[in-house]
PDB file of N, CA and C in Angstrom:
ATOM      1  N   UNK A   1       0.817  -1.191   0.000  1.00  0.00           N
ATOM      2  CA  UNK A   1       0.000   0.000   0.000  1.00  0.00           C
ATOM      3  C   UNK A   1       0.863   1.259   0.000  1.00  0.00           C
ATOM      4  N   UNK A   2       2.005   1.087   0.718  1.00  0.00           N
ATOM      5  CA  UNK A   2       3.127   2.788   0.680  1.00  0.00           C
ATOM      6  C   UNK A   2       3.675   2.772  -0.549  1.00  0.00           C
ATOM      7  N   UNK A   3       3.891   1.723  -1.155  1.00  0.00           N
ATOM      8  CA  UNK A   3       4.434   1.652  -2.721  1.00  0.00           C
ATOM      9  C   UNK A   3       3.144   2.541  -3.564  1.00  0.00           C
ATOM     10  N   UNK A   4       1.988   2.347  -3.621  1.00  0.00           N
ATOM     11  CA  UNK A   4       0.619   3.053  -4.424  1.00  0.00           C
ATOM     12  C   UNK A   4       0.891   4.293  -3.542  1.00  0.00           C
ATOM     13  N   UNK A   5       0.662   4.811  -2.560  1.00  0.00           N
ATOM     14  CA  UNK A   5       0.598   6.378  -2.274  1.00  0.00           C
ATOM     15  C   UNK A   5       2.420   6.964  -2.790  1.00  0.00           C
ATOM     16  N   UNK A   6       3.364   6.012  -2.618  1.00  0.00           N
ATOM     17  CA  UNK A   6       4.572   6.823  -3.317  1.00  0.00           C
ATOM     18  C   UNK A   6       4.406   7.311  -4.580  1.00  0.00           C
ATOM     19  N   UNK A   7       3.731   6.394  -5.391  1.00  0.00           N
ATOM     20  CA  UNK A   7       3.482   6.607  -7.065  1.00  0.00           C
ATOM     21  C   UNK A   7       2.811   7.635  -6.707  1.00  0.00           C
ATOM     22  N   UNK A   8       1.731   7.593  -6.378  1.00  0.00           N
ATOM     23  CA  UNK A   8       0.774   8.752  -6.586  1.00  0.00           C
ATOM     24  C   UNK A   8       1.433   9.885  -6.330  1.00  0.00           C
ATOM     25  N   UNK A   9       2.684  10.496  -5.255  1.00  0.00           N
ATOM     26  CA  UNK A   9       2.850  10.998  -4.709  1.00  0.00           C
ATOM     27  C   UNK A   9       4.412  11.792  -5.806  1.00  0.00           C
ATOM     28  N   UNK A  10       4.773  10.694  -6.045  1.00  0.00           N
ATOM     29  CA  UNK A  10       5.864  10.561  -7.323  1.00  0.00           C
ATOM     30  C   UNK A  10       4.761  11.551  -8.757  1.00  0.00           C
ATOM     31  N   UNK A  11       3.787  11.238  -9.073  1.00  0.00           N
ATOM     32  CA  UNK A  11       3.529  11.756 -10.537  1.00  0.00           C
ATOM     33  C   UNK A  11       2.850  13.234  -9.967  1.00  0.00           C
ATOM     34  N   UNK A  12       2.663  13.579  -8.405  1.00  0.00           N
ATOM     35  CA  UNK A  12       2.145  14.754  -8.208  1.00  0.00           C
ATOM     36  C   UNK A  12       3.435  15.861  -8.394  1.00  0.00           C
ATOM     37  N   UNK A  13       4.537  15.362  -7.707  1.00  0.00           N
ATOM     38  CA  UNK A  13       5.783  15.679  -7.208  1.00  0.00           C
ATOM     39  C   UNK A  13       6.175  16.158  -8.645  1.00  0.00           C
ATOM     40  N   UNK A  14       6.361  15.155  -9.697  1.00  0.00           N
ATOM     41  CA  UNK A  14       6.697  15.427 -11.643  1.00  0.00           C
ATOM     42  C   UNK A  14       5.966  16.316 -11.839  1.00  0.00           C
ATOM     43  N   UNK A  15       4.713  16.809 -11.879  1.00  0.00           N
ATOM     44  CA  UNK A  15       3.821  17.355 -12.532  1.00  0.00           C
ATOM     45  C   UNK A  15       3.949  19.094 -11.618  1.00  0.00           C
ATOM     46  N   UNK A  16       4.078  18.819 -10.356  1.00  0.00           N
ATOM     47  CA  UNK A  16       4.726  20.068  -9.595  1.00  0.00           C
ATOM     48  C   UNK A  16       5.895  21.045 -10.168  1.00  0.00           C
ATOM     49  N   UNK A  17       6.809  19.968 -10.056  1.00  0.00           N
ATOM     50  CA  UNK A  17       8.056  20.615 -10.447  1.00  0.00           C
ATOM     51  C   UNK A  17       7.959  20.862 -11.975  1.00  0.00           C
ATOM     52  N   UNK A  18       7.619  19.619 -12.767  1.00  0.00           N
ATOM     53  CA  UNK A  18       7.472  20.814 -13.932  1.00  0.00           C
ATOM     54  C   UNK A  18       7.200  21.945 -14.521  1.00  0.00           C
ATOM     55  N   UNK A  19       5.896  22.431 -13.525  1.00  0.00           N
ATOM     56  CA  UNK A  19       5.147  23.543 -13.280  1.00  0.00           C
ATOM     57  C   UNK A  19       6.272  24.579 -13.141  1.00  0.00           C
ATOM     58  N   UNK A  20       6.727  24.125 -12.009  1.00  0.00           N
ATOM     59  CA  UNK A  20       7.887  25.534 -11.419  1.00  0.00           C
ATOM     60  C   UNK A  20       8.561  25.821 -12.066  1.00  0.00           C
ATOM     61  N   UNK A  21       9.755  24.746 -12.696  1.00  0.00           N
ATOM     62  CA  UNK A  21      10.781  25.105 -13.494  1.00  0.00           C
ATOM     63  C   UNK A  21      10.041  26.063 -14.826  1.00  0.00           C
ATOM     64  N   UNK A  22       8.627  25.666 -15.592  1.00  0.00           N
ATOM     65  CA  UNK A  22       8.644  26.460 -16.930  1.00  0.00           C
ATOM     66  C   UNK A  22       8.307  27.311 -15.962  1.00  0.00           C
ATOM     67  N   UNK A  23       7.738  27.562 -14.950  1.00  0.00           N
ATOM     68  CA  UNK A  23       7.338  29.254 -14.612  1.00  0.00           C
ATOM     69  C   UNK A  23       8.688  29.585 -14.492  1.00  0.00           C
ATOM     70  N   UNK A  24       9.947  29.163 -14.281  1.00  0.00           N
ATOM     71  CA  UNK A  24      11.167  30.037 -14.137  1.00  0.00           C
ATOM     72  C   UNK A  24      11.476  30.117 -12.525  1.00  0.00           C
ATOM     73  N   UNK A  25      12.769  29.723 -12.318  1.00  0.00           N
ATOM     74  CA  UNK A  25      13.386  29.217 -10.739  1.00  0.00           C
ATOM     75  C   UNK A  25      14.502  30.918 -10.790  1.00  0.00           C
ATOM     76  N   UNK A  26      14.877  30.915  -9.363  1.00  0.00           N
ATOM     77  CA  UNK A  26      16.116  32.101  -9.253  1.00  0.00           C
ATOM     78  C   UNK A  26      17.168  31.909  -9.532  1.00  0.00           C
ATOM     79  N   UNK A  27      17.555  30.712 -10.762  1.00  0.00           N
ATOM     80  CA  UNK A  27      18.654  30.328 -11.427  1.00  0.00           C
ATOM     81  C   UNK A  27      19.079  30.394 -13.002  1.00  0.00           C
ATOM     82  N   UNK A  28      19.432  31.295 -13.269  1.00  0.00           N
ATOM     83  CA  UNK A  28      19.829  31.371 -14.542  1.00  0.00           C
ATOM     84  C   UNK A  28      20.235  30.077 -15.750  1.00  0.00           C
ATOM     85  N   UNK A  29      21.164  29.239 -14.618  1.00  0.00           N
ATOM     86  CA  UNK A  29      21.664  27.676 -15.282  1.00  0.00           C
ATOM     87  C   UNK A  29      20.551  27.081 -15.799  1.00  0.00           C
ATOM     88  N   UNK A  30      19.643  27.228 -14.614  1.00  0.00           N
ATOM     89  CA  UNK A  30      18.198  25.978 -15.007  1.00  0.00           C
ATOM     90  C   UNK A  30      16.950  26.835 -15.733  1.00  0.00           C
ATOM     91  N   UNK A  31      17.571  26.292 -17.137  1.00  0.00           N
ATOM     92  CA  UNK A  31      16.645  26.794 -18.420  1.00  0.00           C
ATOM     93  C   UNK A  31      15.727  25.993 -18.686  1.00  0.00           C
ATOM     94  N   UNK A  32      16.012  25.495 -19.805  1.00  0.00           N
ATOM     95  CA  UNK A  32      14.785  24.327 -20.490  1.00  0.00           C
ATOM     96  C   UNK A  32      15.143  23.104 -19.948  1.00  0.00           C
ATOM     97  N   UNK A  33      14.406  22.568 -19.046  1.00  0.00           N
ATOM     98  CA  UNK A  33      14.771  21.295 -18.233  1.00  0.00           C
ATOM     99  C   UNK A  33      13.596  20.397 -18.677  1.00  0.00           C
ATOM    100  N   UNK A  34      13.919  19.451 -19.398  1.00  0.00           N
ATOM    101  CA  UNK A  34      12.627  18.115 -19.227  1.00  0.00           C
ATOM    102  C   UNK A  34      12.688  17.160 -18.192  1.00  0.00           C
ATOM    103  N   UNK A  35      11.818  16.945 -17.390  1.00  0.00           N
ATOM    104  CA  UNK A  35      11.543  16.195 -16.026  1.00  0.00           C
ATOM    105  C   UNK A  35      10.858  15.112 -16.872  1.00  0.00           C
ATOM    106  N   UNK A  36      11.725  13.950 -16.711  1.00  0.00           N
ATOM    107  CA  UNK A  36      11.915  12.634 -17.549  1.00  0.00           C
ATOM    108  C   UNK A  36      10.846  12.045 -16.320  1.00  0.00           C
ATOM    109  N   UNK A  37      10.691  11.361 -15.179  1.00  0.00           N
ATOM    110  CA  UNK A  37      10.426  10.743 -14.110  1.00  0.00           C
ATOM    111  C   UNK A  37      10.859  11.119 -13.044  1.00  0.00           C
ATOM    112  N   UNK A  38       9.951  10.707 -11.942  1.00  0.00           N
ATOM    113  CA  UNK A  38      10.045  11.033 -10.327  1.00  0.00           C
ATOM    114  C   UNK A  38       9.733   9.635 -10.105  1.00  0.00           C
ATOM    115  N   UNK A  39      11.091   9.317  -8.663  1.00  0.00           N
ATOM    116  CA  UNK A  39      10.455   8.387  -7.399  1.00  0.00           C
ATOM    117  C   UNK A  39      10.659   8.808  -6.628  1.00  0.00           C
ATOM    118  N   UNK A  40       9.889   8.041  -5.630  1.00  0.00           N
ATOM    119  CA  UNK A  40       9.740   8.549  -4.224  1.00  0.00           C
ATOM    120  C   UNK A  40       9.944   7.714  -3.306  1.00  0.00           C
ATOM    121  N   UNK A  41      10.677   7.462  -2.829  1.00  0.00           N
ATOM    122  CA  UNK A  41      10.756   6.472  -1.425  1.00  0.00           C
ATOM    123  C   UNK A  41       9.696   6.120  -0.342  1.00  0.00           C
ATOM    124  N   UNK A  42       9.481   4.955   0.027  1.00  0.00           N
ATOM    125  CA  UNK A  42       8.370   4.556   0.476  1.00  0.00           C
ATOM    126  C   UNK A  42       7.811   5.289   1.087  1.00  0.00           C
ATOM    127  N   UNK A  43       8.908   5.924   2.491  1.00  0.00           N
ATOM    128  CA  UNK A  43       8.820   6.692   3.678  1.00  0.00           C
ATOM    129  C   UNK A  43       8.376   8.376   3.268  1.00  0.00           C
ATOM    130  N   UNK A  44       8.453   8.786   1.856  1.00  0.00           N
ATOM    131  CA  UNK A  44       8.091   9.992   1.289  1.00  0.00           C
ATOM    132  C   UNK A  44       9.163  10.865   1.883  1.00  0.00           C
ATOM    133  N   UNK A  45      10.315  10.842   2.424  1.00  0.00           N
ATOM    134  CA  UNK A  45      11.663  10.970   2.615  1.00  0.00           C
ATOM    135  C   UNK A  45      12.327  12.029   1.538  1.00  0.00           C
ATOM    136  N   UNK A  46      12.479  11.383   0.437  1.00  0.00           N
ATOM    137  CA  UNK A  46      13.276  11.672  -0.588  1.00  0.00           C
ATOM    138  C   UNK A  46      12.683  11.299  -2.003  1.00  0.00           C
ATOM    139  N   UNK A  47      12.601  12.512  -2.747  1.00  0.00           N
ATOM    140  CA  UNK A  47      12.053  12.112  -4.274  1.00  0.00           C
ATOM    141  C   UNK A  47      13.682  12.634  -5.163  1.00  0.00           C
ATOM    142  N   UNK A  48      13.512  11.391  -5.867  1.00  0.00           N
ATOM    143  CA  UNK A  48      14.482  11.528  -7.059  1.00  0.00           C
ATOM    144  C   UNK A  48      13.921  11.772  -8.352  1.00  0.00           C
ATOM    145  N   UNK A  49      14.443  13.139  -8.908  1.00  0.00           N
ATOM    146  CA  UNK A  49      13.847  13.458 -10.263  1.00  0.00           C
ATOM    147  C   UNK A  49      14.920  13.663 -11.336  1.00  0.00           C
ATOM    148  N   UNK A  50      14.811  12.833 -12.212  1.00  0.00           N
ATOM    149  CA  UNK A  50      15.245  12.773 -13.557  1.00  0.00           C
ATOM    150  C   UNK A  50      15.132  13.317 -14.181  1.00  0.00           C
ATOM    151  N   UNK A  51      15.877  14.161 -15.118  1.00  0.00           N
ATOM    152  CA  UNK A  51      15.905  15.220 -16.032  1.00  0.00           C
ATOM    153  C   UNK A  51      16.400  15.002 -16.990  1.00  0.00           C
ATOM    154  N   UNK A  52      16.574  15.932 -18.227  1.00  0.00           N
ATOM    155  CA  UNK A  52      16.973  16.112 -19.170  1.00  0.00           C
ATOM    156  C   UNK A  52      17.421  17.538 -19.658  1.00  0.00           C
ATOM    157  N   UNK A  53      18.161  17.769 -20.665  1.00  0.00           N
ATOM    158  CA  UNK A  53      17.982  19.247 -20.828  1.00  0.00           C
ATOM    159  C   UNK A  53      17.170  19.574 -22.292  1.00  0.00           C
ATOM    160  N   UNK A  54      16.393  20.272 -22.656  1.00  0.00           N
ATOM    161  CA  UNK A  54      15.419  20.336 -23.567  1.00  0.00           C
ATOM    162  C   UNK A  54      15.764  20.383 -24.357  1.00  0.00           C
ATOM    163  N   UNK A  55      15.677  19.291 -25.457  1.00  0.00           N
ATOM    164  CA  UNK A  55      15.991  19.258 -26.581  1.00  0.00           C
ATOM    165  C   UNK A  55      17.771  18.377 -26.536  1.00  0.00           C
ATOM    166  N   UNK A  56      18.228  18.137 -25.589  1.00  0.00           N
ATOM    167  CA  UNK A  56      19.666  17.831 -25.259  1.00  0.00           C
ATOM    168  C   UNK A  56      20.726  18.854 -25.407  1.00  0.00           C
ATOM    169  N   UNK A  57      19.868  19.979 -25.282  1.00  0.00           N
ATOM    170  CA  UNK A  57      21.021  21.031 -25.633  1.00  0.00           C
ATOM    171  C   UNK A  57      20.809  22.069 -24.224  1.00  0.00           C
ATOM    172  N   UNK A  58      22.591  22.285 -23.911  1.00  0.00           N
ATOM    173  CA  UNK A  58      22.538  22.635 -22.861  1.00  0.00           C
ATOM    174  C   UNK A  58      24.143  22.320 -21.922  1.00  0.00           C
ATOM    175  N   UNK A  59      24.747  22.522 -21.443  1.00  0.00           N
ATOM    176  CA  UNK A  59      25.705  22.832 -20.468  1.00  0.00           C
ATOM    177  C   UNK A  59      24.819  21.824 -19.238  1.00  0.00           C
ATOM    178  N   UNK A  60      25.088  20.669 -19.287  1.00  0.00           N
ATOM    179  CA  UNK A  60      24.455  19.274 -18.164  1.00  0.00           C
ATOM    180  C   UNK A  60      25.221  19.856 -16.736  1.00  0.00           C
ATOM    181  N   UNK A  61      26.404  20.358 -16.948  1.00  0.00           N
ATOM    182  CA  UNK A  61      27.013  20.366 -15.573  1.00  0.00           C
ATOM    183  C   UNK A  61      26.330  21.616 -15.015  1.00  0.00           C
ATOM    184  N   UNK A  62      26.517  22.819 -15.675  1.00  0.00           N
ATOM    185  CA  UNK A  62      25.769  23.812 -15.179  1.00  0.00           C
ATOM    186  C   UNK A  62      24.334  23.764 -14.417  1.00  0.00           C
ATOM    187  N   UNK A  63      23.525  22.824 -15.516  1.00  0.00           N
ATOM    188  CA  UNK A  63      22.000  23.089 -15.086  1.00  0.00           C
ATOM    189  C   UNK A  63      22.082  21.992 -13.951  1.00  0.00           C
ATOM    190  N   UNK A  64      22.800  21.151 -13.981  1.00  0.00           N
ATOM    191  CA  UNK A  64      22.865  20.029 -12.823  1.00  0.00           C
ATOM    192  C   UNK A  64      23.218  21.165 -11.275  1.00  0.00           C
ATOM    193  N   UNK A  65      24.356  21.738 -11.333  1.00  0.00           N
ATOM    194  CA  UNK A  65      24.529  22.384  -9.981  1.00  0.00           C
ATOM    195  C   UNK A  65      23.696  23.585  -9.695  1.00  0.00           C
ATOM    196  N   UNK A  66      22.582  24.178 -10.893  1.00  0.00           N
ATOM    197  CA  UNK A  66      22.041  24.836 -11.013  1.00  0.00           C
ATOM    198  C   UNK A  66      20.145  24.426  -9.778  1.00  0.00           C
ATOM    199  N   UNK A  67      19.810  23.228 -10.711  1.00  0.00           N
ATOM    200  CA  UNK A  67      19.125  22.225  -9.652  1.00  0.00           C
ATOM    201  C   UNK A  67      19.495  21.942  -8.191  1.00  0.00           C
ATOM    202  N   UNK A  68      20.993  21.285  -8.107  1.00  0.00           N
ATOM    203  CA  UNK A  68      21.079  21.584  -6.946  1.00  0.00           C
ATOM    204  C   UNK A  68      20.933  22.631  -5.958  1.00  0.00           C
ATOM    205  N   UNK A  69      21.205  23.884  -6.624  1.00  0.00           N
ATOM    206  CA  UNK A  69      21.026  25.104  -5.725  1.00  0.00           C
ATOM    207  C   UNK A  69      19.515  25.789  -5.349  1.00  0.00           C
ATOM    208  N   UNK A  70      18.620  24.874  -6.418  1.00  0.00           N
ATOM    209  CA  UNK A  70      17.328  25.437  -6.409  1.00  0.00           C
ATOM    210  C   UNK A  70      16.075  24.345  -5.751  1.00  0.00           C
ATOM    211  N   UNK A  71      17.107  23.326  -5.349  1.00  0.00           N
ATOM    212  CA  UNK A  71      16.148  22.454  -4.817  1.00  0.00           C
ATOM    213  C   UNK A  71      15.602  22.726  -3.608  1.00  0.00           C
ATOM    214  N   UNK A  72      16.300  23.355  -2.217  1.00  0.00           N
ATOM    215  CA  UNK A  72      15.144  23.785  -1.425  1.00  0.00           C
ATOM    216  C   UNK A  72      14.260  24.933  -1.453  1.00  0.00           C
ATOM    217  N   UNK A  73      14.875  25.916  -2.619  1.00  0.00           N
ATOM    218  CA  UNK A  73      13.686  26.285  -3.002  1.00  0.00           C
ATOM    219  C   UNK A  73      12.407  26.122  -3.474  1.00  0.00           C
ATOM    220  N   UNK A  74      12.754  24.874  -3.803  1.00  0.00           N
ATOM    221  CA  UNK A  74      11.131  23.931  -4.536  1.00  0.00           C
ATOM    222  C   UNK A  74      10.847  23.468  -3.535  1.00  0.00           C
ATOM    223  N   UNK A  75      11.357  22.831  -2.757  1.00  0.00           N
ATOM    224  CA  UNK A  75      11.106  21.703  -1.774  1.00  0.00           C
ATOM    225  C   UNK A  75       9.813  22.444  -1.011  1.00  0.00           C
ATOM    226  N   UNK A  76       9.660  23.670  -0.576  1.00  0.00           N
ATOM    227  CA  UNK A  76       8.405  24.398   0.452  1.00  0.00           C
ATOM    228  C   UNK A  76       7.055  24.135  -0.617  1.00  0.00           C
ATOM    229  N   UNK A  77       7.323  25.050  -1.946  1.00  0.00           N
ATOM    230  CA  UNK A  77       6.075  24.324  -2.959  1.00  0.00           C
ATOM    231  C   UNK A  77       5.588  23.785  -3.255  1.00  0.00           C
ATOM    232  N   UNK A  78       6.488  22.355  -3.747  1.00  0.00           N
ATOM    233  CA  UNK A  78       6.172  21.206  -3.324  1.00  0.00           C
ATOM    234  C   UNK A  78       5.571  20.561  -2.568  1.00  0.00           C
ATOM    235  N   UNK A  79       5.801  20.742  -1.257  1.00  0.00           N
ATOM    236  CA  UNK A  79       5.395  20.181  -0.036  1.00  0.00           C
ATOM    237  C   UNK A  79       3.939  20.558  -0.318  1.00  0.00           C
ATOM    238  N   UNK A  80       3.683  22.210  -0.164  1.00  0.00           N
ATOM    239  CA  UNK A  80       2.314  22.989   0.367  1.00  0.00           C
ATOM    240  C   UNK A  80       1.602  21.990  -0.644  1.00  0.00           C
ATOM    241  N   UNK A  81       1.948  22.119  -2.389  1.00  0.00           N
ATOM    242  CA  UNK A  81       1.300  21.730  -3.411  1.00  0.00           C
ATOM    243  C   UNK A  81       0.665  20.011  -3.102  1.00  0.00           C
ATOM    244  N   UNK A  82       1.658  19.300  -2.527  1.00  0.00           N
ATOM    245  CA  UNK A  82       1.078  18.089  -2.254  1.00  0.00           C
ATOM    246  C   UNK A  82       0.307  17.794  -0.614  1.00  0.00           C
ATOM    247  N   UNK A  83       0.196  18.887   0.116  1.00  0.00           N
ATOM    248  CA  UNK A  83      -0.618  18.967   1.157  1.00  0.00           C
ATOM    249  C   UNK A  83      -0.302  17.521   2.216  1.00  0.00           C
ATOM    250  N   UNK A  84       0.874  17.391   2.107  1.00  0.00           N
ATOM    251  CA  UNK A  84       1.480  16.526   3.440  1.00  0.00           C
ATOM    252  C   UNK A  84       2.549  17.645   4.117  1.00  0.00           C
ATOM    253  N   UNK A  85       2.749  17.120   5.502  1.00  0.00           N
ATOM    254  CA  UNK A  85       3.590  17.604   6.595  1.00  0.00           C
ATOM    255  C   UNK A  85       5.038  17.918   6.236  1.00  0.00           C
ATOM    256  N   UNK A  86       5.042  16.773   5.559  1.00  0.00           N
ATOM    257  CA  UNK A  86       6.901  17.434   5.282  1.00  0.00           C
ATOM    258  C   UNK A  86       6.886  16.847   4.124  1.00  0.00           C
ATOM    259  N   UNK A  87       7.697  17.586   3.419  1.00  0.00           N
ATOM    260  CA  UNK A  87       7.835  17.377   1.830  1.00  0.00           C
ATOM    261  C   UNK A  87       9.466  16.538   1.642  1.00  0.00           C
ATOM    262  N   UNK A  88       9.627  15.955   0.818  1.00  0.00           N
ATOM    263  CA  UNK A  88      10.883  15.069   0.459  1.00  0.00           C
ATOM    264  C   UNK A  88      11.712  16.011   0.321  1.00  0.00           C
ATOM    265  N   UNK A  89      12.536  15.397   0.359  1.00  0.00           N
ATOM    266  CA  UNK A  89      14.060  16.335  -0.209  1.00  0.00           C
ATOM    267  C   UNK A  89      14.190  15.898  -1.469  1.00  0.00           C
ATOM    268  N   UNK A  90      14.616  16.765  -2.421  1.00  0.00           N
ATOM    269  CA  UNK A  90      14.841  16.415  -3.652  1.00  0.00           C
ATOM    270  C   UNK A  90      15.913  16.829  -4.531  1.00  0.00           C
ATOM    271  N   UNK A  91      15.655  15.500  -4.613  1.00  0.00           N
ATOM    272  CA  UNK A  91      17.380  14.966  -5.542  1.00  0.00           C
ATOM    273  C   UNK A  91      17.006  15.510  -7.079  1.00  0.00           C
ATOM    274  N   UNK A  92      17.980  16.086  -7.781  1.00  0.00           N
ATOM    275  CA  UNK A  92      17.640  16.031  -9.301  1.00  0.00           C
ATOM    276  C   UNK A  92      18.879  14.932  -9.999  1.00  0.00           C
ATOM    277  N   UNK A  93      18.437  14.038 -10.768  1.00  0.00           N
ATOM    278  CA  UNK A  93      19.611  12.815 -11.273  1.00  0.00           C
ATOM    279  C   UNK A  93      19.198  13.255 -12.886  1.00  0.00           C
ATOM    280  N   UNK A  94      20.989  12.916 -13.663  1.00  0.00           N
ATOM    281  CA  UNK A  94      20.569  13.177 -14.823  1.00  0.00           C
ATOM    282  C   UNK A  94      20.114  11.828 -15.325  1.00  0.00           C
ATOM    283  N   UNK A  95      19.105  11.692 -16.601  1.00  0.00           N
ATOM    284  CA  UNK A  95      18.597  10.522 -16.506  1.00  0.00           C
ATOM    285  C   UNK A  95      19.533  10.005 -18.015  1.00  0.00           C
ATOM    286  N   UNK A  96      20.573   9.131 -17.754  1.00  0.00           N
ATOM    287  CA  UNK A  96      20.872   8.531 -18.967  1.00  0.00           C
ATOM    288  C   UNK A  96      20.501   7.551 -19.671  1.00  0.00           C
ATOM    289  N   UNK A  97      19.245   6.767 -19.556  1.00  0.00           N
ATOM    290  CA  UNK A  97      18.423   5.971 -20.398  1.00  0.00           C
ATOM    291  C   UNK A  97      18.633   6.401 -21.781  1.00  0.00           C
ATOM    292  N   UNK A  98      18.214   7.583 -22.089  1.00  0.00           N
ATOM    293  CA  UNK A  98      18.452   7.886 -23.648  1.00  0.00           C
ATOM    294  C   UNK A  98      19.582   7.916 -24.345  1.00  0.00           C
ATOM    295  N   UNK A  99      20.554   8.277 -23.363  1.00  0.00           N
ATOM    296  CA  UNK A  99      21.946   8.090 -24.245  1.00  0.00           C
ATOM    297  C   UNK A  99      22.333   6.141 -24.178  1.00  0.00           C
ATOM    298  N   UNK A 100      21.879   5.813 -23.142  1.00  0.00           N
ATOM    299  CA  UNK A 100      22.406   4.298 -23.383  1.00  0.00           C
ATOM    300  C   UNK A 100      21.169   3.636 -24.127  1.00  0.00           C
ATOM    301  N   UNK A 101      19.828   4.147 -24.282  1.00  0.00           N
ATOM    302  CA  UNK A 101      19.457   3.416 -25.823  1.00  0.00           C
ATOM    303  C   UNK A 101      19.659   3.854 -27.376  1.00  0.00           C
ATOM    304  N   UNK A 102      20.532   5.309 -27.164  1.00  0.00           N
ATOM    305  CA  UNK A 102      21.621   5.228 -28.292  1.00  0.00           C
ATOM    306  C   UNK A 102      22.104   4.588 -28.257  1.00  0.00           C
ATOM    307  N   UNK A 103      23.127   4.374 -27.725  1.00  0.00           N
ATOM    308  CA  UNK A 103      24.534   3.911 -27.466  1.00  0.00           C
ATOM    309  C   UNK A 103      24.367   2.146 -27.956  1.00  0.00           C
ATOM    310  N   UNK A 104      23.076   1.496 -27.476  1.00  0.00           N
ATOM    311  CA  UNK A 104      22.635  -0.054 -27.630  1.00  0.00           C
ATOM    312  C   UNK A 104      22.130   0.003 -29.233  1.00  0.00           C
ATOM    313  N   UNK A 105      21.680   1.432 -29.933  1.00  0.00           N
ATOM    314  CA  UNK A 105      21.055   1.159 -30.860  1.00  0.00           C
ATOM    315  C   UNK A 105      22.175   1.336 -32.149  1.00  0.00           C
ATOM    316  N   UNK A 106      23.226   1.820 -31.880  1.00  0.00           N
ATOM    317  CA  UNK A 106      24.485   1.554 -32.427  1.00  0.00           C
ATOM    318  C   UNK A 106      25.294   0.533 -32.551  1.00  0.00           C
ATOM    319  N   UNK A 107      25.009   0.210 -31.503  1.00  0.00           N
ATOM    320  CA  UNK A 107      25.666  -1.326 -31.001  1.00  0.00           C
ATOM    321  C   UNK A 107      25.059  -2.093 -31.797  1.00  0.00           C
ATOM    322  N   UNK A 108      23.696  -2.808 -31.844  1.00  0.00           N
ATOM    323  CA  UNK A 108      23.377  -3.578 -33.137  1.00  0.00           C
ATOM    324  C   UNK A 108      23.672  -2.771 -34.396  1.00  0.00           C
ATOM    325  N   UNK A 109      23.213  -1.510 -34.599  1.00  0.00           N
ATOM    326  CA  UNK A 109      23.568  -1.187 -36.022  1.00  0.00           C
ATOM    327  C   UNK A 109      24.814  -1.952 -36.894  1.00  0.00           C
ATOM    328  N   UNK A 110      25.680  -1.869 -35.321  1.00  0.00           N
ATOM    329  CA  UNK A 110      27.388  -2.094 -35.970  1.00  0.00           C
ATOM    330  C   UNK A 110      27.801  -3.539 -36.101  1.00  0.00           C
ATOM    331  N   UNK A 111      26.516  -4.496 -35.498  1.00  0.00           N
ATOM    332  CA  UNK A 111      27.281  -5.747 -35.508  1.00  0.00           C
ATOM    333  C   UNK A 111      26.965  -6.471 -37.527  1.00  0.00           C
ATOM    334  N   UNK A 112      27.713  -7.548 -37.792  1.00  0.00           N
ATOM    335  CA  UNK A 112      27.176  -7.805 -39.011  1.00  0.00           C
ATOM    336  C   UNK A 112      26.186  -8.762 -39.142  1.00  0.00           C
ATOM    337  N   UNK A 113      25.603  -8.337 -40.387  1.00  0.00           N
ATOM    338  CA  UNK A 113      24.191  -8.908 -40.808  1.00  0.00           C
ATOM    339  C   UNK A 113      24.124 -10.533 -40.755  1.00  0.00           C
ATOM    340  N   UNK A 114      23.258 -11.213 -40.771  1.00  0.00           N
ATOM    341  CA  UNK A 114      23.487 -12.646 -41.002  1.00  0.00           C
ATOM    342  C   UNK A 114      23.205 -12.853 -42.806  1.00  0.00           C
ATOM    343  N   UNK A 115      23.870 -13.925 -42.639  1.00  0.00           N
ATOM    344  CA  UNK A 115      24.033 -14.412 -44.238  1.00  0.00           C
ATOM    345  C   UNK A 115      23.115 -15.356 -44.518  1.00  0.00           C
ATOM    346  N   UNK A 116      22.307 -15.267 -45.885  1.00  0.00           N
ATOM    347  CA  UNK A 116      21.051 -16.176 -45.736  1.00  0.00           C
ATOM    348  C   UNK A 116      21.717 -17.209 -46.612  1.00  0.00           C
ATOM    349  N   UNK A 117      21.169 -18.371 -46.419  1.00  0.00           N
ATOM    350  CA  UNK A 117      21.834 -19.841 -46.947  1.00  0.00           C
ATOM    351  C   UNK A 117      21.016 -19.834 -48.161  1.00  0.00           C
ATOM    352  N   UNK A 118      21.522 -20.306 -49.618  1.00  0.00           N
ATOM    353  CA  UNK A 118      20.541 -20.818 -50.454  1.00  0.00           C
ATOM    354  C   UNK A 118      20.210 -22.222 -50.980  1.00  0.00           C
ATOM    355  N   UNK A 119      21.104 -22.914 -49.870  1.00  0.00           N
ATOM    356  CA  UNK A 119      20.604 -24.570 -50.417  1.00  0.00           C
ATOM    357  C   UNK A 119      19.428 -24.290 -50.187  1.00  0.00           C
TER     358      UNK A 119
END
C-alpha cells in the first residue's frame, strides 16, 4: 500500500516541479529542463527526479549544480502543493536511459548482418 501512495505521490511531485521550473526558478543555469520521471521512497523521505535538458542542448554540468542550488527552493512548494507535513528532499539525477538506448542502438547497427543460406 506505501508503494501506491509513493506513485501517486511521485507523478504529483513530476507534474509540480514541472510547473515551477517552466514558470522560471532564481537560477539562470536551469533553463529548459525536461523532467523525464520522479520516485519517491516509500517513507516519502526523498524524491528523485530525472531530467533532461530540452531538446539535449545545454551545459548538463551547469544546469545540474544549477538544480542543486534550487532544490530547497522547490522543496516548500512542493510540499504545500502536495498537502502533506513534510515534503521530500529532492534529488535532481541526470537521466541517462536515452543516451544508453543510443549507445545499444548503435551497437546492433554495428554488428554484421546474417548471411542467408541458399541450399
Amino acid at each position: 500500500m506505501a508503494g501506491r501512495r509513493a506513485d501517486r505521490i511521485a507523478n504529483r511531485v513530476q507534474e509540480e516541479i514541472t510547473r515551477l521550473l517552466r514558470e522560471g526558478v532564481p537560477d539562470e543555469r536551469v533553463g529548459n529542463v525536461s523532467v523525464i520521471g520522479v520516485t519517491v521512497n516509500d517513507d516519502l523521505t526523498c524524491a528523485t527526479i530525472r531530467w533532461l535538458p530540452f531538446g539535449g542542448i545545454g551545459d548538463r554540468v551547469a544546469i545540474a549544480e544549477g538544480l542543486k542550488t534550487v532544490a530547497p527552493y522547490l522543496r516548500g512548494p512542493v510540499g504545500r502543493s502536495l498537502g502533506i507535513r513534510h515534503s521530500p528532499e529532492l534529488r535532481f539525477e541526470l537521466d541517462r536511459n536515452v543516451e544508453y538506448a543510443a549507445r545499444m542502438d548503435d551497437l546492433f547497427a554495428s554488428l554484421p548482418k546474417p548471411v542467408e543460406d541458399d541450399s
